[in-house]
PDB file of N, CA and C in Angstrom:
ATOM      1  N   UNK A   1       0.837  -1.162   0.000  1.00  0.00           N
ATOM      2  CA  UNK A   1       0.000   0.000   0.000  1.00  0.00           C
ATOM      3  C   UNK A   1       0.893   1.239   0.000  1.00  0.00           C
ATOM      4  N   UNK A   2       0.596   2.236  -0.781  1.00  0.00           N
ATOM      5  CA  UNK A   2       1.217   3.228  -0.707  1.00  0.00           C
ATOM      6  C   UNK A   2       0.545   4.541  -0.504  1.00  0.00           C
ATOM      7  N   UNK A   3       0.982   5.376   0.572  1.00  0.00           N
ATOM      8  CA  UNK A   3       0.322   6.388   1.100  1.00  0.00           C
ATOM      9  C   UNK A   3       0.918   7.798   0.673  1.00  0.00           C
ATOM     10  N   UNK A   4       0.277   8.842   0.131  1.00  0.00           N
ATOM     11  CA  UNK A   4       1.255   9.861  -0.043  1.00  0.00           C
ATOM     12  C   UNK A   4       0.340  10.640   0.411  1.00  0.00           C
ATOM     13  N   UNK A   5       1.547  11.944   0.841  1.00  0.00           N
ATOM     14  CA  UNK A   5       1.246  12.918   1.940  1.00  0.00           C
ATOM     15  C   UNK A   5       1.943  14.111   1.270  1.00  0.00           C
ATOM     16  N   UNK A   6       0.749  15.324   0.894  1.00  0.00           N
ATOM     17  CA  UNK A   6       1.718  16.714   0.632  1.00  0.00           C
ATOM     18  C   UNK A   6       1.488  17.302   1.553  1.00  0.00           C
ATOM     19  N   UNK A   7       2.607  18.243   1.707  1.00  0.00           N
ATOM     20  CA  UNK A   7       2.308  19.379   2.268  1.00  0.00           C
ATOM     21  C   UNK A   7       3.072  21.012   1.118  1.00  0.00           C
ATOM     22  N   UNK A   8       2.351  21.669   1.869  1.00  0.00           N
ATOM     23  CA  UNK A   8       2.878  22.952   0.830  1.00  0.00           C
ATOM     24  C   UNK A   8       3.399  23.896   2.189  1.00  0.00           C
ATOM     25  N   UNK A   9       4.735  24.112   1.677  1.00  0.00           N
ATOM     26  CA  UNK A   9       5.298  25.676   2.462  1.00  0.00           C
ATOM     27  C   UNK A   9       5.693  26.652   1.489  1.00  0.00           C
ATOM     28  N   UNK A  10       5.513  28.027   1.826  1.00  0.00           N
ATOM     29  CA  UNK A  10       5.839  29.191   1.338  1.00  0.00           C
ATOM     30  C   UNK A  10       7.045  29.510   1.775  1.00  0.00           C
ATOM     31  N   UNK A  11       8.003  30.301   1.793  1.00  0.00           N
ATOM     32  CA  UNK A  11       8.892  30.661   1.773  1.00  0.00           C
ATOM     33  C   UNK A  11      10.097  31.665   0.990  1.00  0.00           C
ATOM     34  N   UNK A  12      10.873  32.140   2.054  1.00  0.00           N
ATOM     35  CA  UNK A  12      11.720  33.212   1.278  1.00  0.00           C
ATOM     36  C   UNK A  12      12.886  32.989   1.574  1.00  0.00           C
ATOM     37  N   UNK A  13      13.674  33.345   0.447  1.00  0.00           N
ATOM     38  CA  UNK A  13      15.080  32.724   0.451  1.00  0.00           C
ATOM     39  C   UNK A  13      15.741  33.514  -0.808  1.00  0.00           C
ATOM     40  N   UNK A  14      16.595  33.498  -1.438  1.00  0.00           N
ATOM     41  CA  UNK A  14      17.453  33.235  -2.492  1.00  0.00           C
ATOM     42  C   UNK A  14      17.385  32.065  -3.819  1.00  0.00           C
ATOM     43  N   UNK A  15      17.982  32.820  -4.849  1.00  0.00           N
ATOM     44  CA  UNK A  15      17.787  31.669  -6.147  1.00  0.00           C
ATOM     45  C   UNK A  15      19.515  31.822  -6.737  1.00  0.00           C
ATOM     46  N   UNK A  16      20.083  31.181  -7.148  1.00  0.00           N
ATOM     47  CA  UNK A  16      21.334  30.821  -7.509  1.00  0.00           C
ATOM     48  C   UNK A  16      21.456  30.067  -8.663  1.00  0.00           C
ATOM     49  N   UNK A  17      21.309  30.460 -10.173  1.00  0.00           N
ATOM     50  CA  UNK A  17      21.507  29.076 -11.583  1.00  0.00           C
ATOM     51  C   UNK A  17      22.829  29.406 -12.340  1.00  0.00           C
ATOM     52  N   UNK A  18      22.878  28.718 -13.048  1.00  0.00           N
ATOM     53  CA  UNK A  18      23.762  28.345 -14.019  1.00  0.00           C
ATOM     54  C   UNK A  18      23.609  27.436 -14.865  1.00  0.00           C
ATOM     55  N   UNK A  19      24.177  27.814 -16.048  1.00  0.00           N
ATOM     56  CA  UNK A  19      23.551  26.905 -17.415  1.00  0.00           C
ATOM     57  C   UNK A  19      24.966  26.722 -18.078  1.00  0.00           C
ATOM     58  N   UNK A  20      25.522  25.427 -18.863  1.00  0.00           N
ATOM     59  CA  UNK A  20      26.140  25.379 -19.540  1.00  0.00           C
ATOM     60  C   UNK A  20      25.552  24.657 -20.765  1.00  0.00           C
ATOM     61  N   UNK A  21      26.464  25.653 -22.082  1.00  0.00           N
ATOM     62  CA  UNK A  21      26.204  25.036 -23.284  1.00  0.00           C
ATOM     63  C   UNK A  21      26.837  24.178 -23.778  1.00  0.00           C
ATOM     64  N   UNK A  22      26.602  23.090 -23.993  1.00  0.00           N
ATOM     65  CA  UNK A  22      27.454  21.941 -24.155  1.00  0.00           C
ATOM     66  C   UNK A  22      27.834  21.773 -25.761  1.00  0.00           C
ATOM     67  N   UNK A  23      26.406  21.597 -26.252  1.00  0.00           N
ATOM     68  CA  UNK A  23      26.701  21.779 -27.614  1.00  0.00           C
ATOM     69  C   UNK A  23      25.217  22.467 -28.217  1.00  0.00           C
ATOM     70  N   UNK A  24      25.007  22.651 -29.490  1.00  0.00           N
ATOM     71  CA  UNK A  24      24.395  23.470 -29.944  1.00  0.00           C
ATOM     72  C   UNK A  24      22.804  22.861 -29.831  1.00  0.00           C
ATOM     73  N   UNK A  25      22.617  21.554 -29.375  1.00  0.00           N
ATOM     74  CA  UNK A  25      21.315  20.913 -28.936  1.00  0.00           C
ATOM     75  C   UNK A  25      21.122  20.523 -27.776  1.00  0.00           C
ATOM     76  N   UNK A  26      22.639  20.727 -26.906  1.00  0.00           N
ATOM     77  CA  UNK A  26      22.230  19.545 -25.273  1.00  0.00           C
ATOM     78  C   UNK A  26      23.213  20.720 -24.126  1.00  0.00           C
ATOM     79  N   UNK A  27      22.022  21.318 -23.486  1.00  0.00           N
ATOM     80  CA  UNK A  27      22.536  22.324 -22.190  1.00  0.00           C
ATOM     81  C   UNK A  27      22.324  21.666 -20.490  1.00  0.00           C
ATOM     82  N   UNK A  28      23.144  22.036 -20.012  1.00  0.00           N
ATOM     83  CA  UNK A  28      23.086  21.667 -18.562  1.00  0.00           C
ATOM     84  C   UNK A  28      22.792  22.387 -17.494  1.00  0.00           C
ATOM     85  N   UNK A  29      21.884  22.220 -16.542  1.00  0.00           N
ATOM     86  CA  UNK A  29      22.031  23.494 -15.627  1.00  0.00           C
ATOM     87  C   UNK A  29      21.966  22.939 -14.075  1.00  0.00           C
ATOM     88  N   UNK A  30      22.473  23.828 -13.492  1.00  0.00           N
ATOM     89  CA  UNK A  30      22.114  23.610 -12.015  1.00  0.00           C
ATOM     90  C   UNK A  30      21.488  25.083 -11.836  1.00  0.00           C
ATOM     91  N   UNK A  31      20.643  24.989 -10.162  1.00  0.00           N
ATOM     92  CA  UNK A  31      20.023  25.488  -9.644  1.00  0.00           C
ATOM     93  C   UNK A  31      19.906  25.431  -8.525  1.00  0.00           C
ATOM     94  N   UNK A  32      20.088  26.350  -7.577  1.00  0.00           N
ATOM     95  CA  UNK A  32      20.698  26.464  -6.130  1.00  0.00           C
ATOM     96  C   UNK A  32      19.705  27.582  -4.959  1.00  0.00           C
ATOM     97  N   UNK A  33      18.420  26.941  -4.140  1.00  0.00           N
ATOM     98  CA  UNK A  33      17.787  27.652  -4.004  1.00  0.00           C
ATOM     99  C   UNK A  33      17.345  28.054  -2.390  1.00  0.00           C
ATOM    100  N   UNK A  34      18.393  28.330  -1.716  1.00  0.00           N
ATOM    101  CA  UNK A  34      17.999  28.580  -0.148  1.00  0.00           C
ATOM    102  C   UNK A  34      16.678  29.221   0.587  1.00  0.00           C
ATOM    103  N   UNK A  35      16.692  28.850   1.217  1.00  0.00           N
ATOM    104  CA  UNK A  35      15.312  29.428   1.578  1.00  0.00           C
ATOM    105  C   UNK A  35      15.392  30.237   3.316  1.00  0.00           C
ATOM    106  N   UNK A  36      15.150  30.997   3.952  1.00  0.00           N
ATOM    107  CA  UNK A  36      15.422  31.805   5.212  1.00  0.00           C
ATOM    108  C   UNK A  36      14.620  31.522   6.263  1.00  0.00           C
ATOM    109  N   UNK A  37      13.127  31.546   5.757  1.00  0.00           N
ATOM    110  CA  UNK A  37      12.221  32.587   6.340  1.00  0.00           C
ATOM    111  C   UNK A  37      10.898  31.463   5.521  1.00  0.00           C
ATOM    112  N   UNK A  38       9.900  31.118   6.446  1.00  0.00           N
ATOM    113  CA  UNK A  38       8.925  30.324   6.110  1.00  0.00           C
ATOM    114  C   UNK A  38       8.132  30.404   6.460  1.00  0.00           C
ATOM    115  N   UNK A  39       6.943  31.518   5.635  1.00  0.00           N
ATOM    116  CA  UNK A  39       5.725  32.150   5.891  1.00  0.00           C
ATOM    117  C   UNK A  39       4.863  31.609   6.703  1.00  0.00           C
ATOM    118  N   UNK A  40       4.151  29.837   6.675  1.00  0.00           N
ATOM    119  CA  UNK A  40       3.407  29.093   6.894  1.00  0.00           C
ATOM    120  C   UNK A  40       3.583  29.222   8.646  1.00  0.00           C
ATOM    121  N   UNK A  41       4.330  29.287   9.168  1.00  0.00           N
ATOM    122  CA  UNK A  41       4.970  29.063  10.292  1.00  0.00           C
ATOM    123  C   UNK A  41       5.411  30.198  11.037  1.00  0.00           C
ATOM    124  N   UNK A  42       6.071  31.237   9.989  1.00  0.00           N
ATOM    125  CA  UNK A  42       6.156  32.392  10.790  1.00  0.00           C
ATOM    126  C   UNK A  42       7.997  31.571  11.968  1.00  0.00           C
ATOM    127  N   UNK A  43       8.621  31.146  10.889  1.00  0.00           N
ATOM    128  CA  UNK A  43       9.856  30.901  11.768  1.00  0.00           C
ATOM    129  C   UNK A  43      10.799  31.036  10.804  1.00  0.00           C
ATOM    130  N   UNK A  44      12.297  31.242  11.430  1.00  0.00           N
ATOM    131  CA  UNK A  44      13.035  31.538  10.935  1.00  0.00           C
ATOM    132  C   UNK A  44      13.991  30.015  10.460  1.00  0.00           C
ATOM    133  N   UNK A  45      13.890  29.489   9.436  1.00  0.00           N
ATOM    134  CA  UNK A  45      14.368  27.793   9.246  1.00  0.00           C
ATOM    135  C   UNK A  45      15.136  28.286   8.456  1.00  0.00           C
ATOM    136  N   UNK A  46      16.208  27.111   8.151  1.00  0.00           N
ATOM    137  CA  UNK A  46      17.285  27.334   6.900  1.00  0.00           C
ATOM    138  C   UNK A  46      16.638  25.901   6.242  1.00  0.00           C
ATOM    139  N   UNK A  47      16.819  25.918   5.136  1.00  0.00           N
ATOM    140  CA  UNK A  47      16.144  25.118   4.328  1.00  0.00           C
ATOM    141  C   UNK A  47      16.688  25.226   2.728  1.00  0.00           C
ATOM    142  N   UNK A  48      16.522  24.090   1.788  1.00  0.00           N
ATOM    143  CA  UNK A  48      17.457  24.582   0.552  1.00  0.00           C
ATOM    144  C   UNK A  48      16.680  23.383  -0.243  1.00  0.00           C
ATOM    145  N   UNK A  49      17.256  23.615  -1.677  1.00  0.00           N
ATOM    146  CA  UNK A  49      16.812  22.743  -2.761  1.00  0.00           C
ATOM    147  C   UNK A  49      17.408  23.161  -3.739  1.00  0.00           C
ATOM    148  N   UNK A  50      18.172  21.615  -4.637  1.00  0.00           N
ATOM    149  CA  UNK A  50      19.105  22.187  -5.487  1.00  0.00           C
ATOM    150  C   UNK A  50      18.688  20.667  -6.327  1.00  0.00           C
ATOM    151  N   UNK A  51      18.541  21.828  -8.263  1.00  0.00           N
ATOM    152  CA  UNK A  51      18.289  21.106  -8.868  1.00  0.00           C
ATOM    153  C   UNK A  51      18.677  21.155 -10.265  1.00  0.00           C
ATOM    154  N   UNK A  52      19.182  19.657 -10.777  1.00  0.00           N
ATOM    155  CA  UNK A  52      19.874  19.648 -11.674  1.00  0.00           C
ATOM    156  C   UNK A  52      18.482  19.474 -13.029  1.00  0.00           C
ATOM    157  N   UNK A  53      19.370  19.849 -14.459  1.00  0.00           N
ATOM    158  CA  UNK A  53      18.245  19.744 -15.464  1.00  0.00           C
ATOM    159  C   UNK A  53      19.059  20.165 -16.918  1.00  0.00           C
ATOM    160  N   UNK A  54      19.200  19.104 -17.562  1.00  0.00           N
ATOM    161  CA  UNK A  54      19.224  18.519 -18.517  1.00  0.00           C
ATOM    162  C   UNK A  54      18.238  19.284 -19.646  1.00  0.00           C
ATOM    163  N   UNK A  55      18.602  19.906 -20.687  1.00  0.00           N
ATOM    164  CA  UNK A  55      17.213  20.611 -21.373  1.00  0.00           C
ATOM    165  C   UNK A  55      18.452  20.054 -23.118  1.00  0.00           C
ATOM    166  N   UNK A  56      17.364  19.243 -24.337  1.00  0.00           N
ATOM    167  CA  UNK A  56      17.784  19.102 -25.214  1.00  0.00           C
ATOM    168  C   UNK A  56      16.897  19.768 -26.330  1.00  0.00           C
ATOM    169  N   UNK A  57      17.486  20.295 -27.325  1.00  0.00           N
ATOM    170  CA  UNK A  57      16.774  21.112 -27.847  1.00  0.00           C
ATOM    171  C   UNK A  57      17.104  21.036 -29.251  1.00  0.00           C
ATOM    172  N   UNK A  58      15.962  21.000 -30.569  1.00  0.00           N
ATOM    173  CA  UNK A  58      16.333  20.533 -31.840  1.00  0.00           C
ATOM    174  C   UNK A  58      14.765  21.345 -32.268  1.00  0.00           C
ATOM    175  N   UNK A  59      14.971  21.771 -33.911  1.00  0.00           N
ATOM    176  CA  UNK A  59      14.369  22.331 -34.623  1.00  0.00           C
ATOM    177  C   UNK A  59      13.138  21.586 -35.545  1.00  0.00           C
ATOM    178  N   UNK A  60      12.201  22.103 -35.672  1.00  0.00           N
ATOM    179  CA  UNK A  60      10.776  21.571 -36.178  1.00  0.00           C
ATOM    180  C   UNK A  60      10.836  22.091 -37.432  1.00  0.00           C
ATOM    181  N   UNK A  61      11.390  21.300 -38.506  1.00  0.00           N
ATOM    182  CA  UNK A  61      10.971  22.398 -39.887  1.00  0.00           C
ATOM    183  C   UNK A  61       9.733  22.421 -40.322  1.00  0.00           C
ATOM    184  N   UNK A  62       9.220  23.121 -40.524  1.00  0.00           N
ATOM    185  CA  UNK A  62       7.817  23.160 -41.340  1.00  0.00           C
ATOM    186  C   UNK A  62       7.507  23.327 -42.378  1.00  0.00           C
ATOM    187  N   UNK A  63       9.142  23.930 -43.628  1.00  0.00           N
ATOM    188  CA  UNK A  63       9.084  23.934 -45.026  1.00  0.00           C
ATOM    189  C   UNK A  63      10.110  23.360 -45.197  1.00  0.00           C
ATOM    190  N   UNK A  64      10.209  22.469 -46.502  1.00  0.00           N
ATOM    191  CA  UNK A  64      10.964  21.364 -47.182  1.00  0.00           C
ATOM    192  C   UNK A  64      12.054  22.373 -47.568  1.00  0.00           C
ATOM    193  N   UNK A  65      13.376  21.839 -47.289  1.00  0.00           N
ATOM    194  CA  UNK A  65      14.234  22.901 -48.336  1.00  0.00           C
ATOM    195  C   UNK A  65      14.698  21.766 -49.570  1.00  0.00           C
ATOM    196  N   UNK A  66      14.471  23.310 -50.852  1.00  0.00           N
ATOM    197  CA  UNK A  66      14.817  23.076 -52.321  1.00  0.00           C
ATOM    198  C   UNK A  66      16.293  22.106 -52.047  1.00  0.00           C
TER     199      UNK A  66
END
């Protein structure tokens, strides 16, 4: 059985990215996102989330070339 449980927090913090171009179809990025201050609660937490992402990217022609 599997049980899942959300919860949602708000929060304020900082954002930190970076992207590299690898080649002219395949980029990399990280993302670095601290957080301070957490509305829901009204306390002062340190808290973070860091996320990697892969983005590949290629062209749709829509006219035939001659």
């Amino acid at each position: 059985m599997l049980i899942v449980y959300f919860t949602q927090k708000q929060r304020i913090g900082l954002s930190i990215s970076s992207k590299f171009k690898i080649t002219n179809y395949f980029n990399c990025g990280i993302k670095y996102v601290p957080s301070f201050y957490t509305l829901n609660t009204n306390e002062f937490r340190y808290g973070h989330f860091l996320f990697l992402d892969i983005a590949i990217n290629f062209e749709i022609r829509t006219k035939r070339r001659k």
